[in-house]
Protein backbone atom coordinates (compact mmCIF):
# COMPACT_ATOMS: atom_id res chain seq x y z
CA UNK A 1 186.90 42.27 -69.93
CA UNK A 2 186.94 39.93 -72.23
CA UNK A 3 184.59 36.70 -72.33
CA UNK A 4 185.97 33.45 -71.16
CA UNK A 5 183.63 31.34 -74.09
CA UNK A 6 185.41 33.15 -76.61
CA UNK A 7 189.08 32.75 -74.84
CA UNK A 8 188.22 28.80 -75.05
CA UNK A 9 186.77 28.94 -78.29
CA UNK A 10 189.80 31.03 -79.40
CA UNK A 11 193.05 30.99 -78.04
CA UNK A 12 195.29 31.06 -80.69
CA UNK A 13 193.23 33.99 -82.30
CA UNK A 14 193.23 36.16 -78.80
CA UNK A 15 197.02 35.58 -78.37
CA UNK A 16 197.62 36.80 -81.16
CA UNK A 17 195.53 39.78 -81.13
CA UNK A 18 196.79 40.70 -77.95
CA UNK A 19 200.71 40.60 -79.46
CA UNK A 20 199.81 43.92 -81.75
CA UNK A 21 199.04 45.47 -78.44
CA UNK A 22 202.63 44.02 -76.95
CA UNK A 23 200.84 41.97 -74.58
CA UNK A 24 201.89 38.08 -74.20
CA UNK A 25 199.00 36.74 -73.03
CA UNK A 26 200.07 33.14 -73.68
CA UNK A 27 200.77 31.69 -70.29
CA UNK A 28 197.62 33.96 -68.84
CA UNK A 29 195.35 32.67 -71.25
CA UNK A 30 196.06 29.35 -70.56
CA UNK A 31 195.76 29.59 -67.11
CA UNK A 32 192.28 30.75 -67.57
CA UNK A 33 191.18 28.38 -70.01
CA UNK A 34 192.66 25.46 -67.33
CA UNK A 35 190.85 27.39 -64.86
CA UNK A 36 187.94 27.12 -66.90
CA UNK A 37 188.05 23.76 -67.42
CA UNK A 38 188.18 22.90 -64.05
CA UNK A 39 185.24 25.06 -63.25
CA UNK A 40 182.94 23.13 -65.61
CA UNK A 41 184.25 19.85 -64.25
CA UNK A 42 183.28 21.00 -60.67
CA UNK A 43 179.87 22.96 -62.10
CA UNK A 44 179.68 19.00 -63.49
CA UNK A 45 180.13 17.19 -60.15
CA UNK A 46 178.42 19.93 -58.06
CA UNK A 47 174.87 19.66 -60.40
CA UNK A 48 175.16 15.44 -60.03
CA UNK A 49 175.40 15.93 -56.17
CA UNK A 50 172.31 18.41 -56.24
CA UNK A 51 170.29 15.67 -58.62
CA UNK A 52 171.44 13.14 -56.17
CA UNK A 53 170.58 14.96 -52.61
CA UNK A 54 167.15 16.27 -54.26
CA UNK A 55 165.82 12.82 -55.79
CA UNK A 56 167.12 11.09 -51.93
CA UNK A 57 165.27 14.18 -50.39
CA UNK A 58 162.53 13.40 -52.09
CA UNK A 59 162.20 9.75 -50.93
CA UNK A 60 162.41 10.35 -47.77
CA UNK A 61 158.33 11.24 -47.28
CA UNK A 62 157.64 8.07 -49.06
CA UNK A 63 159.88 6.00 -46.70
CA UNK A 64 158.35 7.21 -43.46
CA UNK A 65 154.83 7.28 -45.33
CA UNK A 66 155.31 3.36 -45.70
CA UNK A 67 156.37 2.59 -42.19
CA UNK A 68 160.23 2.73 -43.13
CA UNK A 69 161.40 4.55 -40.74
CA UNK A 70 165.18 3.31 -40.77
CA UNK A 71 165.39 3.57 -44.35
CA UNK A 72 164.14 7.23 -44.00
CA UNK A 73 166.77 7.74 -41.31
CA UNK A 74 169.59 6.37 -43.53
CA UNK A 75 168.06 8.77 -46.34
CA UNK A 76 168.27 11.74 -44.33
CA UNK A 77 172.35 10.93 -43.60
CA UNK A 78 172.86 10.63 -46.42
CA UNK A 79 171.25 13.66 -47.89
CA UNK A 80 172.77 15.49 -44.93
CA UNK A 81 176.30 14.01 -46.15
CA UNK A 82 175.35 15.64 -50.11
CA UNK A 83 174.65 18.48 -48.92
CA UNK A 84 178.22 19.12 -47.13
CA UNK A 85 180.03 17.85 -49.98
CA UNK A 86 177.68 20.88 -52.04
CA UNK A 87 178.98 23.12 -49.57
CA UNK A 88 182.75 22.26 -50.29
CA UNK A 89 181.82 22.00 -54.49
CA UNK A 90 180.21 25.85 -54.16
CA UNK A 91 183.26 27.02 -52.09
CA UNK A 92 185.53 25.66 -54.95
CA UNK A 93 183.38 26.79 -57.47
CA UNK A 94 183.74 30.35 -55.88
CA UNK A 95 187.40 30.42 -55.76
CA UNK A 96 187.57 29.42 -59.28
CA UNK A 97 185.70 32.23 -60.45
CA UNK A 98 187.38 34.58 -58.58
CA UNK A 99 190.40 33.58 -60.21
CA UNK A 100 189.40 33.95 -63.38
CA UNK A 101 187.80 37.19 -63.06
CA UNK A 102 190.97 38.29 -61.37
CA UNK A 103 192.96 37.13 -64.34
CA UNK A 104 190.51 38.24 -66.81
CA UNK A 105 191.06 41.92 -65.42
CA UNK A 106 194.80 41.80 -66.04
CA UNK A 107 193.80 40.92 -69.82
CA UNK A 108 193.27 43.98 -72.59
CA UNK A 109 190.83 44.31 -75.31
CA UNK A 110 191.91 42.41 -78.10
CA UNK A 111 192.54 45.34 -81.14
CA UNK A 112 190.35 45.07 -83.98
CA UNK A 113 192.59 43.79 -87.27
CA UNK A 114 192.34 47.53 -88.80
CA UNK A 115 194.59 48.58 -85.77
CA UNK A 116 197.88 48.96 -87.41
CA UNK A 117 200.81 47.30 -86.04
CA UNK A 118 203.33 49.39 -83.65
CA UNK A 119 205.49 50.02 -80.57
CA UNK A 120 204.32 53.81 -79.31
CA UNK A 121 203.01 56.97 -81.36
CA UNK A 122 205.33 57.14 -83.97
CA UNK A 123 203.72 54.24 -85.63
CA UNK A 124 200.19 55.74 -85.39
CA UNK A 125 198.92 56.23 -88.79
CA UNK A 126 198.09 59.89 -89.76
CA UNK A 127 194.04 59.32 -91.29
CA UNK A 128 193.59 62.88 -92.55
CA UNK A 129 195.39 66.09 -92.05
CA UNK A 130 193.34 69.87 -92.62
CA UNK A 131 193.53 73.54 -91.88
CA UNK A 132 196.41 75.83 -92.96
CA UNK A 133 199.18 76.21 -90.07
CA UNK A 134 199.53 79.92 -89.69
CA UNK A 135 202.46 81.63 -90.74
CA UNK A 136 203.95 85.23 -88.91
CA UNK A 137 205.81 87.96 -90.18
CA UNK A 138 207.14 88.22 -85.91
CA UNK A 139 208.41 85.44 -83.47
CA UNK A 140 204.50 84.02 -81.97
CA UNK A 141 204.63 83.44 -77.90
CA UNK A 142 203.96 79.85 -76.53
CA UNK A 143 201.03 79.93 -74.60
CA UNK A 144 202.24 80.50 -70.86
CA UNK A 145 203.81 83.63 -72.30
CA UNK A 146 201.01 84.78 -73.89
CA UNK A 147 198.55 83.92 -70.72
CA UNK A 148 200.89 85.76 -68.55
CA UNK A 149 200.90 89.04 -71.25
CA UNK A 150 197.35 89.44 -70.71
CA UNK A 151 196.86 88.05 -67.47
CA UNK A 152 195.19 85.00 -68.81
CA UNK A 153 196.45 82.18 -66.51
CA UNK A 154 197.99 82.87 -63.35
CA UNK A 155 200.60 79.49 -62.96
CA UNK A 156 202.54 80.01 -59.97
CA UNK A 157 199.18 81.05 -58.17
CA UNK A 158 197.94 77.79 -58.82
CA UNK A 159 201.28 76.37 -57.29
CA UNK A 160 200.91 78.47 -54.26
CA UNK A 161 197.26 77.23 -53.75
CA UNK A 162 197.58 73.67 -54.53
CA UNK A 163 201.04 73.14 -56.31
CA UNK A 164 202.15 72.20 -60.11
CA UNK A 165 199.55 71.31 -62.69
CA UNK A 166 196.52 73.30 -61.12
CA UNK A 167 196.22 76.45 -62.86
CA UNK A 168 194.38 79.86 -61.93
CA UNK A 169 192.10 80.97 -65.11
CA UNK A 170 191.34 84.94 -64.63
CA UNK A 171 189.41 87.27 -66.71
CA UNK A 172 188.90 86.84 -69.92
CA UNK A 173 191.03 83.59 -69.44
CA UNK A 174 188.22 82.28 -67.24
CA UNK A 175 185.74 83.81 -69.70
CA UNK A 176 187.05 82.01 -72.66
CA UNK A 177 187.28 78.93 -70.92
CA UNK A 178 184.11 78.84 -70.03
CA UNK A 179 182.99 79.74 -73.65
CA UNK A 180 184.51 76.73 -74.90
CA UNK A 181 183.03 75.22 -72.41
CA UNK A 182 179.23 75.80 -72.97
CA UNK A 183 180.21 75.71 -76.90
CA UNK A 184 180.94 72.14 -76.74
CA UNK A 185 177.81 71.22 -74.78
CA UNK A 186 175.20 73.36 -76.75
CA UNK A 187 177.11 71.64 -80.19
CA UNK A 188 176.23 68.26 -78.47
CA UNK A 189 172.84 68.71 -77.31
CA UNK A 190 172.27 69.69 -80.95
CA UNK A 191 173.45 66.37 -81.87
CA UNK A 192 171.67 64.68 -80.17
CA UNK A 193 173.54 63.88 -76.53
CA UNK A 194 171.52 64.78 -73.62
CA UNK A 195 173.81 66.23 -71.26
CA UNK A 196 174.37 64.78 -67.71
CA UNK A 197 175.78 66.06 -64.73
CA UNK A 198 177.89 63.48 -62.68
CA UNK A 199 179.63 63.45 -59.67
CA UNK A 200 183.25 63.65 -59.90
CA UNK A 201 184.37 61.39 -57.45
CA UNK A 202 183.70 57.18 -57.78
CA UNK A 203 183.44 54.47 -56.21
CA UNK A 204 186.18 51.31 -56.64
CA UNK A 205 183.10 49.64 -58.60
CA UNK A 206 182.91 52.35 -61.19
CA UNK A 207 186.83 52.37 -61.72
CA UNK A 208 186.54 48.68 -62.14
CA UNK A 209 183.63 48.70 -63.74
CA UNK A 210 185.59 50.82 -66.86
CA UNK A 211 188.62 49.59 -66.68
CA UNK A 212 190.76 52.67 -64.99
CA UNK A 213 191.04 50.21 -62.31
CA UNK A 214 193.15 48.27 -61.59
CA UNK A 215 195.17 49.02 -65.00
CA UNK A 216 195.79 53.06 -64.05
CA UNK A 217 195.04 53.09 -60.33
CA UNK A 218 198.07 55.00 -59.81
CA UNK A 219 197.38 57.60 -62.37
CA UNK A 220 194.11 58.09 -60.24
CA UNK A 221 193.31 60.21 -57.20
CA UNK A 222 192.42 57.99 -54.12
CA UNK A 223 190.84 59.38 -50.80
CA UNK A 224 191.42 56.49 -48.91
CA UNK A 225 189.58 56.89 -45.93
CA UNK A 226 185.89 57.00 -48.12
CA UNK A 227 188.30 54.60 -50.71
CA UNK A 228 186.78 56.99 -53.01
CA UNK A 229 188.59 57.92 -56.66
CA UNK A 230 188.49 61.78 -58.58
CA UNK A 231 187.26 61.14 -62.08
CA UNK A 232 190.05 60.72 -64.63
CA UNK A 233 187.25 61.58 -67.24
CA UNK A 234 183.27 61.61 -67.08
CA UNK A 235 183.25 58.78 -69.44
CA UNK A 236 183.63 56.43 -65.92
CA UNK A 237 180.64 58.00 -63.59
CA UNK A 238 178.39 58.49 -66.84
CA UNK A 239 179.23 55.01 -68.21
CA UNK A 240 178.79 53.52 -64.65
CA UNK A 241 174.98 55.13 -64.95
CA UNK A 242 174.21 52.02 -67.04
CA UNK A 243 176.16 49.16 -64.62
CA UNK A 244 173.95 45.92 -63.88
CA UNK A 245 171.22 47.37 -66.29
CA UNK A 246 169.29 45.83 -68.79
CA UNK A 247 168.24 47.98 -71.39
CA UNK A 248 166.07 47.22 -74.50
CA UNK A 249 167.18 47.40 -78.31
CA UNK A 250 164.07 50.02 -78.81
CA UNK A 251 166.36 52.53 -76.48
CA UNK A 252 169.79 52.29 -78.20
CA UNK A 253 171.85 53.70 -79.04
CA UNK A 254 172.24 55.93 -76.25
CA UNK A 255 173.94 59.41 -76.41
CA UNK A 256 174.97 61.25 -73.21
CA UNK A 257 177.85 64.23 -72.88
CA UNK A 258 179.14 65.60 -69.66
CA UNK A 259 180.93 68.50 -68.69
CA UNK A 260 183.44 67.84 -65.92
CA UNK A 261 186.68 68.71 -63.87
CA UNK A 262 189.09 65.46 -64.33
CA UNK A 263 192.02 64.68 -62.45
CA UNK A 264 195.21 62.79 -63.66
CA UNK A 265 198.39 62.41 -61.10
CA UNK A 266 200.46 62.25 -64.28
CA UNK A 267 203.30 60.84 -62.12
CA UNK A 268 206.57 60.93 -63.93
CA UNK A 269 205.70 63.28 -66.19
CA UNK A 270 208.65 65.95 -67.02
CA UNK A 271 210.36 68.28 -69.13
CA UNK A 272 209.06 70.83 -72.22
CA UNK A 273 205.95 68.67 -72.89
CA UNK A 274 204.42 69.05 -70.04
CA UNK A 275 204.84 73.18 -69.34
CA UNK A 276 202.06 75.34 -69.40
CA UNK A 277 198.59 73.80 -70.24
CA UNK A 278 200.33 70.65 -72.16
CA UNK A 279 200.13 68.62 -68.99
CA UNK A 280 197.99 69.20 -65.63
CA UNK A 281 196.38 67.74 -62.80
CA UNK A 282 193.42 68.93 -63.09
CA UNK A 283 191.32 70.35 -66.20
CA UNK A 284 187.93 70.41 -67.82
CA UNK A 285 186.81 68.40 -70.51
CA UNK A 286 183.25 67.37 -72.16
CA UNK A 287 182.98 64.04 -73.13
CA UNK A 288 180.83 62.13 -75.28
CA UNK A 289 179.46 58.57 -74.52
CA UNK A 290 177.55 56.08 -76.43
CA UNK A 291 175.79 52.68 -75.44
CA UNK A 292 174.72 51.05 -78.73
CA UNK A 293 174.34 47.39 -80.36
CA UNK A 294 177.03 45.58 -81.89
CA UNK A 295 175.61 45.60 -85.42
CA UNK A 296 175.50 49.12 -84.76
CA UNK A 297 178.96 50.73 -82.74
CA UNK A 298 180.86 51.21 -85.82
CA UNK A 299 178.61 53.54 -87.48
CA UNK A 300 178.10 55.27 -83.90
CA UNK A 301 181.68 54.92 -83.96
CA UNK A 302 182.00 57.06 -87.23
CA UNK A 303 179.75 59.91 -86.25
CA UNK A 304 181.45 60.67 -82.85
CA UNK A 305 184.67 61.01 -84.99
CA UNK A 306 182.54 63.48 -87.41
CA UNK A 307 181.23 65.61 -84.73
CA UNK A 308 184.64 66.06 -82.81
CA UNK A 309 185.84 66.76 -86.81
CA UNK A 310 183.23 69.75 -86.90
CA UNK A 311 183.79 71.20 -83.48
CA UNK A 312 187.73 71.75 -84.72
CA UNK A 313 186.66 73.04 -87.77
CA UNK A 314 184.58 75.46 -86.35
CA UNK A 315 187.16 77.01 -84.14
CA UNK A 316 189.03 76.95 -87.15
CA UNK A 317 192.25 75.17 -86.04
CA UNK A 318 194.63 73.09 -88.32
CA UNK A 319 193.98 69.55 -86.96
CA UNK A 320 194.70 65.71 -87.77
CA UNK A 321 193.34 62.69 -87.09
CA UNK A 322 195.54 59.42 -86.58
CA UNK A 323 194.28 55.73 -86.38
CA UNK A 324 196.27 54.79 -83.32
CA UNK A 325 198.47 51.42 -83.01
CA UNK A 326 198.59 48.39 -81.11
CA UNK A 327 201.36 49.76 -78.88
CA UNK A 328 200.01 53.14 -78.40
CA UNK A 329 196.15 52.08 -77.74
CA UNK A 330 194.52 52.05 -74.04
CA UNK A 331 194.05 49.00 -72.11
CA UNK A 332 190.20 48.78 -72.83
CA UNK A 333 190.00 49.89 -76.45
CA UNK A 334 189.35 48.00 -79.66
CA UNK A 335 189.63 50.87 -82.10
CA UNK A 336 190.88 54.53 -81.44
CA UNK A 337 191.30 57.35 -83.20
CA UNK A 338 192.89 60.60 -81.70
CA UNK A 339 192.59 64.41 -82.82
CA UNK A 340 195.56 66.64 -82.64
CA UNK A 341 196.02 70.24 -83.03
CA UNK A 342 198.87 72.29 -84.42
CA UNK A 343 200.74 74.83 -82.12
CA UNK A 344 202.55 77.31 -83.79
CA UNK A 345 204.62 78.41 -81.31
CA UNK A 346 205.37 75.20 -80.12
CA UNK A 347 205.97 74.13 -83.55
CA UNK A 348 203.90 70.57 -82.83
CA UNK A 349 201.11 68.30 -82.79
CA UNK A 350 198.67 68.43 -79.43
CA UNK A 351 196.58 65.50 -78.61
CA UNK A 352 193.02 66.89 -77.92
CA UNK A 353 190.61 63.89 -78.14
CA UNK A 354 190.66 60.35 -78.31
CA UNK A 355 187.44 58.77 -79.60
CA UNK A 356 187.20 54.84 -78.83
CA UNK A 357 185.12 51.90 -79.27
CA UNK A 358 185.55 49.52 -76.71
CA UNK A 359 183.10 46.76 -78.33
CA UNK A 360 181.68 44.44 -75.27
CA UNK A 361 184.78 44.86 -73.09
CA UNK A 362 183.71 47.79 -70.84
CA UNK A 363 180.26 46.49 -70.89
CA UNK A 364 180.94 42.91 -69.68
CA UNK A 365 182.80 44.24 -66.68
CA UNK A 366 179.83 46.76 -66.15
CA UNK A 367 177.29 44.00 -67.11
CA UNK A 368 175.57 46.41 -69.41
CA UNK A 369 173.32 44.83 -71.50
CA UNK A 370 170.15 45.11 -73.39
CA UNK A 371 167.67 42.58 -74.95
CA UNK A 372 167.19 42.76 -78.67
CA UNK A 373 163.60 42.66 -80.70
CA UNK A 374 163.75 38.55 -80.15
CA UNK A 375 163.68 39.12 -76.33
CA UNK A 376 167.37 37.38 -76.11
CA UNK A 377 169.86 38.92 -73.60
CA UNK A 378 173.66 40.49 -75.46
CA UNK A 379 176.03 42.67 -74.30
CA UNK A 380 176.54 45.90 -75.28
CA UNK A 381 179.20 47.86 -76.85
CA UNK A 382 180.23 51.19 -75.18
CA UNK A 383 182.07 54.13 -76.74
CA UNK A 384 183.62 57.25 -75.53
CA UNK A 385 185.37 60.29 -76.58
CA UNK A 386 186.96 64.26 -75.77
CA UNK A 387 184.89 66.61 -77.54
CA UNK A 388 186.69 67.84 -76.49
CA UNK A 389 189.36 68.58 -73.63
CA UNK A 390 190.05 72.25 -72.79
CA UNK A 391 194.21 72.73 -71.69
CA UNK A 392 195.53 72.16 -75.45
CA UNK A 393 192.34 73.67 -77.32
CA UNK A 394 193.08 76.72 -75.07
CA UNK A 395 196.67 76.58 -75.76
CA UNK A 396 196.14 76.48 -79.55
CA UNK A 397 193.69 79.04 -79.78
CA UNK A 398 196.14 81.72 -78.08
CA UNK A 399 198.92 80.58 -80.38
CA UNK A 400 198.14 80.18 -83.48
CA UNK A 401 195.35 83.50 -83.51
CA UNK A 402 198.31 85.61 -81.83
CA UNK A 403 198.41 88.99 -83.29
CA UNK A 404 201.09 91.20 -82.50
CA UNK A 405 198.72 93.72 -81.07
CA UNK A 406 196.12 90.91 -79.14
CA UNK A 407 194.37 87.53 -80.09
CA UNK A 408 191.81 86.82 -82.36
CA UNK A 409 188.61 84.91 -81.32
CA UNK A 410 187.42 82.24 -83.99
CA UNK A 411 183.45 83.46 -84.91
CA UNK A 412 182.15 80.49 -83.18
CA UNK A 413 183.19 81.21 -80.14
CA UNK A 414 182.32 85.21 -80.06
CA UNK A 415 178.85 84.96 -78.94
CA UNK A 416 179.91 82.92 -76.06
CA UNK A 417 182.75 85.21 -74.88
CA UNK A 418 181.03 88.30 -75.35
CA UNK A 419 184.76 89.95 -77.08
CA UNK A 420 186.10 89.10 -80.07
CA UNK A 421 189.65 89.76 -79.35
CA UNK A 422 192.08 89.77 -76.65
CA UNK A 423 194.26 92.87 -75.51
């Protein structure tokens, strides 16, 4: 969330950074700046009441030391008077903060001033475009035909077992998938991530704590009973590892990736963009997290975007990148670029990454920080990104290397699958 100094200090600048993402946060903003302003004024009164009851507390051993007894007395009602008025200041104090926080949590990033301006994806930018779309000399399958040719996917199994959106991978469907899967993780250990293994259920603190919550609580999975959440991505239980930690400069920037099942309710999601693997419930993905410095993020920011650039190019799909709008960005993020992939049956872009920096937002919620080489206390910034999620990499990888006899398997991915071609 964003920091209250800076919403005093800047509240024409904030308002109007938080118009590109089509959020009027006039009258909020000014409720939390009044609400701020009354919360000094108390912290004012409540710290002259303390000076007051401890210099009278103080006087009291020196009154009955010199005989004055009544004095002493008179000292001690009093004092015991401060003190209740304290007790009423604190409880203020603490219902003041509350509502601010509570406000603050309503409030987005603010975009940096390279996000373009724009209502929804149309007006995302395209950043770079590469990779040749393939052409066929026959009409290519979509990908649910083509899983169900060679008994790749089984979809109305997955309905059976646990309904729409949860589909059974079999054979060399389950074998590719899982080649993707340890593909992704060995190319980020050799950049340098150290791979973690989370849990994929959270805690209301972790939703909070990275901003799912309470912005897409009803995208997420609740069991109600341990008021536990499923993961929507490992970026929340892996940047929840660093929540209420201090860390110092020396350590940064830190570099973790995760392999996990996510879950996504999706609700009111329908029609042709959501058939097949386009859209589910439930899916893999490996994700890519960074703590770093501010002085530091945007370079961190740069080489995330490189090595989910390499890992398309070496399954050797046509891919672009697009700097996304104001309209079009997530709640929490600052700056965020997303990856698409061609399908050529389809005949369309599919979103396969989003890489993000979310600045100091996600970690002032999580009170992640770290003290730099002068020994003073900041914030950090986090980042996160797909690298890459597995349903529309899968898709294009069956459609666009569609043979009329089988499918192709990109090199990279041969010594993981064990085949080289599907038939």
């Amino acid at each position: 969330m964003l920091l209250t100094k800076f919403i005093t200090e800047n509240k024409e600048e904030v308002i109007r950074r938080l118009a590109k993402k089509h959020f009027d946060g006039k009258e909020i903003i000014e409720k939390i700046i009044d609400l701020d302003l009354q919360r000094r004024t108390t912290q004012k009164e409540l710290d002259a009441l303390l000076a007051k009851a401890n210099q009278l507390s103080k006087s009291i051993g020196a009154l009955m030391q010199a005989g004055k007894k009544e004095e002493a007395q008179a000292a001690k009602q009093e004092t015991a008077k401060y003190k209740e008025e304290t007790k009423v200041l604190s409880a203020k104090m603490d219902e003041i903060e509350f509502l601010v926080r509570e406000l603050l949590l309503q409030v987005p990033n603010l975009p940096q001033d390279c996000v373009p301006e724009g209502k929804s994806a149309e007006d995302n930018v395209i950043e770079k475009s590469e990779g040749s779309i393939p052409e066929f000399s026959f009409e290519p399958l979509a990908h649910w035909d083509l899983a169900k040719k060679y008994d790749l996917i089984d979809f109305e199994l997955g309905v059976k077992i646990s309904g729409a959106g949860f589909p059974v991978y079999k054979g060399k469907g389950a074998q590719l998938q899982r080649a993707l899967i340890n593909f992704f993780l060995d190319e980020a250990r050799k950049n340098g991530y150290q791979e973690i293994m989370p849990p994929t259920v959270v805690n209301a603190a972790s939703g909070y704590g990275t901003g799912q919550l309470p912005d897409k609580e009803g995208q997420m999975y609740h069991c109600p009973i341990d008021d536990l959440y499923l993961i929507p991505t490992a970026e929340v239980p892996v940047t929840n590892i660093y929540r209420d930690v201090i860390l110092s400069e020396k350590e940064l920037p830190i570099k973790n990736c995760a392999y996990t099942q996510c879950f996504r309710r999706e609700a009111g999601s329908y029609g042709k963009d959501v058939r097949g693997l386009n859209r589910l419930h439930e899916f893999s993905k490996i994700e890519i997290v960074r703590i770093d410095t501010p002085e530091h993020s945007k370079v961190s920011h740069l080489e995330m975007l490189d090595h989910v650039e390499g890992l398309l190019k070496k399954l050797e799909l046509p891919y672009r990148i697009l700097r996304l709008c104001g309209g079009d960005m997530s709640f929490t993020a600052a700056l965020c670029f997303d990856f698409e992939v061609f399908s050529s049956a389809q005949k369309r872009w599919l979103e396969v990454s989003s890489v993000s920096n979310f600045e100091s937002y996600q970690a002032n919620r999580l009170k992640c920080r770290y003290k730099n080489l002068e020994g003073k206390t900041e914030l950090c910034h986090t980042l996160n990104g797909s690298a890459l999620a597995l349903p529309r990499i899968f898709a294009a990888l069956l459609e666009n290397n569609q043979t009329e006899n089988g499918i192709k398997i990109p090199k990279a991915l041969v010594p993981y699958c064990g085949f080289d071609e599907i038939n």
